[in-house]
C-alpha atoms as a PDB file:
ATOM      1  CA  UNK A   1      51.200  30.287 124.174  1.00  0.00           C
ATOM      2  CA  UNK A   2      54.588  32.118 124.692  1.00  0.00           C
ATOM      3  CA  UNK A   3      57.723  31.320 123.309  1.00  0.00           C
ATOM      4  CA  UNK A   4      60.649  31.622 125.484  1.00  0.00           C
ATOM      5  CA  UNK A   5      63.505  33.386 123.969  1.00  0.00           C
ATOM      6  CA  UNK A   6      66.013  31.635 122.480  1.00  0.00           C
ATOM      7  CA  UNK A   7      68.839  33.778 121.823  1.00  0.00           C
ATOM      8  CA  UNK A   8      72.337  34.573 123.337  1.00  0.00           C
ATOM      9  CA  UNK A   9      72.419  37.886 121.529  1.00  0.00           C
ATOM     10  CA  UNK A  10      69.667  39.807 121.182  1.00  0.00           C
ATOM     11  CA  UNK A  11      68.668  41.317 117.631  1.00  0.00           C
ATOM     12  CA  UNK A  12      68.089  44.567 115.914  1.00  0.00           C
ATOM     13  CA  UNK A  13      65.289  45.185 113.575  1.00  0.00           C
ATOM     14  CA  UNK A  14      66.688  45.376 109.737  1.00  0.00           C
ATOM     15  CA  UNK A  15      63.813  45.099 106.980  1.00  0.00           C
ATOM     16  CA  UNK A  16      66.406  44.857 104.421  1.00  0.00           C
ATOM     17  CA  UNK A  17      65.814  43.075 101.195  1.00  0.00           C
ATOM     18  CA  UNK A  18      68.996  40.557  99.836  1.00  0.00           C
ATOM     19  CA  UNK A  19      68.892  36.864  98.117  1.00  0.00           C
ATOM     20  CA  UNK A  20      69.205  33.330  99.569  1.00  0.00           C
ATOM     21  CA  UNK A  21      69.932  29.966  98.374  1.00  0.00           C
ATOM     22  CA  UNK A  22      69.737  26.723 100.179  1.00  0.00           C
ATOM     23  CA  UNK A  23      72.853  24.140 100.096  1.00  0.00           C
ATOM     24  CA  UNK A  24      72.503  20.675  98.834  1.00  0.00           C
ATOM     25  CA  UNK A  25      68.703  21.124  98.131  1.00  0.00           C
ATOM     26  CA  UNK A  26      67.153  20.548  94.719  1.00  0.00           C
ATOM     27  CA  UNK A  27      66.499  23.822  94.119  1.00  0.00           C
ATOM     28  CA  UNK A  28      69.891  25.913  94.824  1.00  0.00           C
ATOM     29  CA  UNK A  29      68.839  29.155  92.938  1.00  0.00           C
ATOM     30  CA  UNK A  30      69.276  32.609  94.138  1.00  0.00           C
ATOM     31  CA  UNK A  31      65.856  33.741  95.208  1.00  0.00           C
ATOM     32  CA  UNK A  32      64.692  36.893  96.872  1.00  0.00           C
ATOM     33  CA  UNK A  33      64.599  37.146 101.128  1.00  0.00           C
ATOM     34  CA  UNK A  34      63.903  39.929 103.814  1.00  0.00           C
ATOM     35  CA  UNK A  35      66.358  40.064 106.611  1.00  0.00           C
ATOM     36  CA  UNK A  36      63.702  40.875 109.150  1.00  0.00           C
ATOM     37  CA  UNK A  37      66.127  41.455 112.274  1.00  0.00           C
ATOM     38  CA  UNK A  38      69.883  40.764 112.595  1.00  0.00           C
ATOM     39  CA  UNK A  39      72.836  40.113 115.694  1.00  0.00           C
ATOM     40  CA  UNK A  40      76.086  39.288 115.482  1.00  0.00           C
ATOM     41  CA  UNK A  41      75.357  35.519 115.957  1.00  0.00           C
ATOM     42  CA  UNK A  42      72.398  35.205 113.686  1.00  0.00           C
ATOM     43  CA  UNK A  43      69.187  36.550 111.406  1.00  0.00           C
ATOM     44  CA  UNK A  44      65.886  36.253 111.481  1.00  0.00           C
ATOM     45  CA  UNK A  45      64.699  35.833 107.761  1.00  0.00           C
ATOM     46  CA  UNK A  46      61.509  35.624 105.736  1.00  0.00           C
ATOM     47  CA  UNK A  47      62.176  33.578 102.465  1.00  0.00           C
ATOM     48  CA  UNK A  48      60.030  33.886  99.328  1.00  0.00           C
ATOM     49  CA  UNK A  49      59.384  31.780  96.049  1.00  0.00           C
ATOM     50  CA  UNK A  50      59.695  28.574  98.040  1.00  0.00           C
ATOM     51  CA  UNK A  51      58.603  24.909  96.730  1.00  0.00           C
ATOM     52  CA  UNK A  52      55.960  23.237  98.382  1.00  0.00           C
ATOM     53  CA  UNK A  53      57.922  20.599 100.881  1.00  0.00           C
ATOM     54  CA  UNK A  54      60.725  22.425 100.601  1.00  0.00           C
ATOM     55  CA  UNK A  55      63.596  21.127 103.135  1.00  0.00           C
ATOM     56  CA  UNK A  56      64.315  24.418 104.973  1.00  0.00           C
ATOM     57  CA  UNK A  57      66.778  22.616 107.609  1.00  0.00           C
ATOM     58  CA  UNK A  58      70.164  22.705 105.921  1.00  0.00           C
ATOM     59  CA  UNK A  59      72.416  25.271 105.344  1.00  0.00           C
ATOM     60  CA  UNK A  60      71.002  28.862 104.329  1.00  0.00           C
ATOM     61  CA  UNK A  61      73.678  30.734 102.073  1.00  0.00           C
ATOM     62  CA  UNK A  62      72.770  34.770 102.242  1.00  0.00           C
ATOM     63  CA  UNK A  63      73.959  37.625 100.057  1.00  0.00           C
ATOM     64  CA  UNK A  64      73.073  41.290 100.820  1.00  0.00           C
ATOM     65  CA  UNK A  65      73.299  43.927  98.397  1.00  0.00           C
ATOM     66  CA  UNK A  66      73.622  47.398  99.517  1.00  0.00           C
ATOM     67  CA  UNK A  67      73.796  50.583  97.495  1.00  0.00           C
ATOM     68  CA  UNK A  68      74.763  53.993  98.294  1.00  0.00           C
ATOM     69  CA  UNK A  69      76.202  57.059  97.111  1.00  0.00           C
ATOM     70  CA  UNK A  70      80.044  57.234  96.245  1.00  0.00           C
ATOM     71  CA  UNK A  71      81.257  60.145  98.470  1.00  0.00           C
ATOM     72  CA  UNK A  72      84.849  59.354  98.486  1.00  0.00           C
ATOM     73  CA  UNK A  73      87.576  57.348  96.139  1.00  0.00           C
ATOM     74  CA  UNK A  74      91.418  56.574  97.502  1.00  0.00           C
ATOM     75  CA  UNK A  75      92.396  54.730  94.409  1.00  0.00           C
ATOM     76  CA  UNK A  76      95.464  52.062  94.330  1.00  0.00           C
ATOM     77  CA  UNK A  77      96.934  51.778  90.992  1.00  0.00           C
ATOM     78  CA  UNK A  78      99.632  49.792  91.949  1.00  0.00           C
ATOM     79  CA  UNK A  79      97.413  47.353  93.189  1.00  0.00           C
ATOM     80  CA  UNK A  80      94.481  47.826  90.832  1.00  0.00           C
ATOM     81  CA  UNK A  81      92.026  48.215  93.962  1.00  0.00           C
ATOM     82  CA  UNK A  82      89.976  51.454  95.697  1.00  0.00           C
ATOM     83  CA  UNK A  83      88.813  52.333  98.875  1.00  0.00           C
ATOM     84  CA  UNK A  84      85.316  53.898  98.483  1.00  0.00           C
ATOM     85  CA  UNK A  85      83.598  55.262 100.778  1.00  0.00           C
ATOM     86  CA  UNK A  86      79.477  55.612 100.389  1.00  0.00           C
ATOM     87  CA  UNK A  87      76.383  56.735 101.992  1.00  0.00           C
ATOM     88  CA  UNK A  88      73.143  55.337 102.308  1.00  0.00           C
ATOM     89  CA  UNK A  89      70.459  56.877 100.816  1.00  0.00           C
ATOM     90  CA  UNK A  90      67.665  57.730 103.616  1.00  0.00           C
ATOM     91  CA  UNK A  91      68.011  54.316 105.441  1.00  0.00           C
ATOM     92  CA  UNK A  92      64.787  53.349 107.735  1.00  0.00           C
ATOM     93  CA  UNK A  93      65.195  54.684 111.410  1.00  0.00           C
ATOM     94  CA  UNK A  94      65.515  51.249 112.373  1.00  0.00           C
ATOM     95  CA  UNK A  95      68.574  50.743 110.032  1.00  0.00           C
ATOM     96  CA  UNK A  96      70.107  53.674 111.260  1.00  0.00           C
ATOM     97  CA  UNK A  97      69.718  52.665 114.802  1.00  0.00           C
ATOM     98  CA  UNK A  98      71.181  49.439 114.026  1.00  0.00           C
ATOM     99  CA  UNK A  99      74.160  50.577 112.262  1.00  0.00           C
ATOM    100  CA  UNK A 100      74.440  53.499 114.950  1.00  0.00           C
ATOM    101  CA  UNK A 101      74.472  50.354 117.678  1.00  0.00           C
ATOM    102  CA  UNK A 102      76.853  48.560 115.733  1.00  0.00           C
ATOM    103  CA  UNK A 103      79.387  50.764 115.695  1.00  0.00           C
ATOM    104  CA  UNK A 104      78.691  51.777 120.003  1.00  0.00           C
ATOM    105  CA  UNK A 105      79.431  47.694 120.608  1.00  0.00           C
ATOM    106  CA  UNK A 106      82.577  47.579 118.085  1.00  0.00           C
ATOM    107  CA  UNK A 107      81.054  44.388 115.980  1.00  0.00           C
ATOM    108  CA  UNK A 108      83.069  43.098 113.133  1.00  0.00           C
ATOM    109  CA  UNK A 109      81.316  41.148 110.518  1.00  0.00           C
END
């Protein structure tokens, strides 16, 4: 059995790894997550280190860490702030395509 699509958007694949935490539940620790494909309307994620009967149905907080090579520093002392610019160490061809798409469509995050 099929299911139909569902989304206004559709999304790229990501297979990058960040951390999750569900609002209002019992158990509101940061725990690890995949970001398995990503639009600019929404995510598809797997979640790990869950309770058995967890509530999955409220609000899903999601923080992505990503780390790359410092390539270029503007630095502010007036302000006390930088720009830095980075690049990504050998990202997936599917992350590249993503980001590459990204930037063709203009999306702001």
């Amino acid at each position: 059995m099929s299911h139909p699509l569902r989304r206004a958007v559709p999304r790229l694949p990501a297979e990058w790894f960040a951390f999750f935490r569900l609002e209002g539940g019992e158990n509101d620790r940061w725990r690890c997550c995949r970001i398995i494909d990503i639009s600019p309307l929404g995510a598809g994620l797997e979640l790990f280190d869950l309770e058995p009967d967890e509530d999955l149905s409220g609000p899903v907080v999601v923080s992505l860490e990503l780390k790359g090579e410092t390539r270029s520093i503007i630095a502010d002392d007036l302000h006390g702030s930088a720009r830095v610019g980075i690049t990504f160490p050998s990202p997936s061809p599917a992350t590249r395509d993503y980001l590459l798409r990204l930037n063709g469509v203009r999306s702001r995050w």
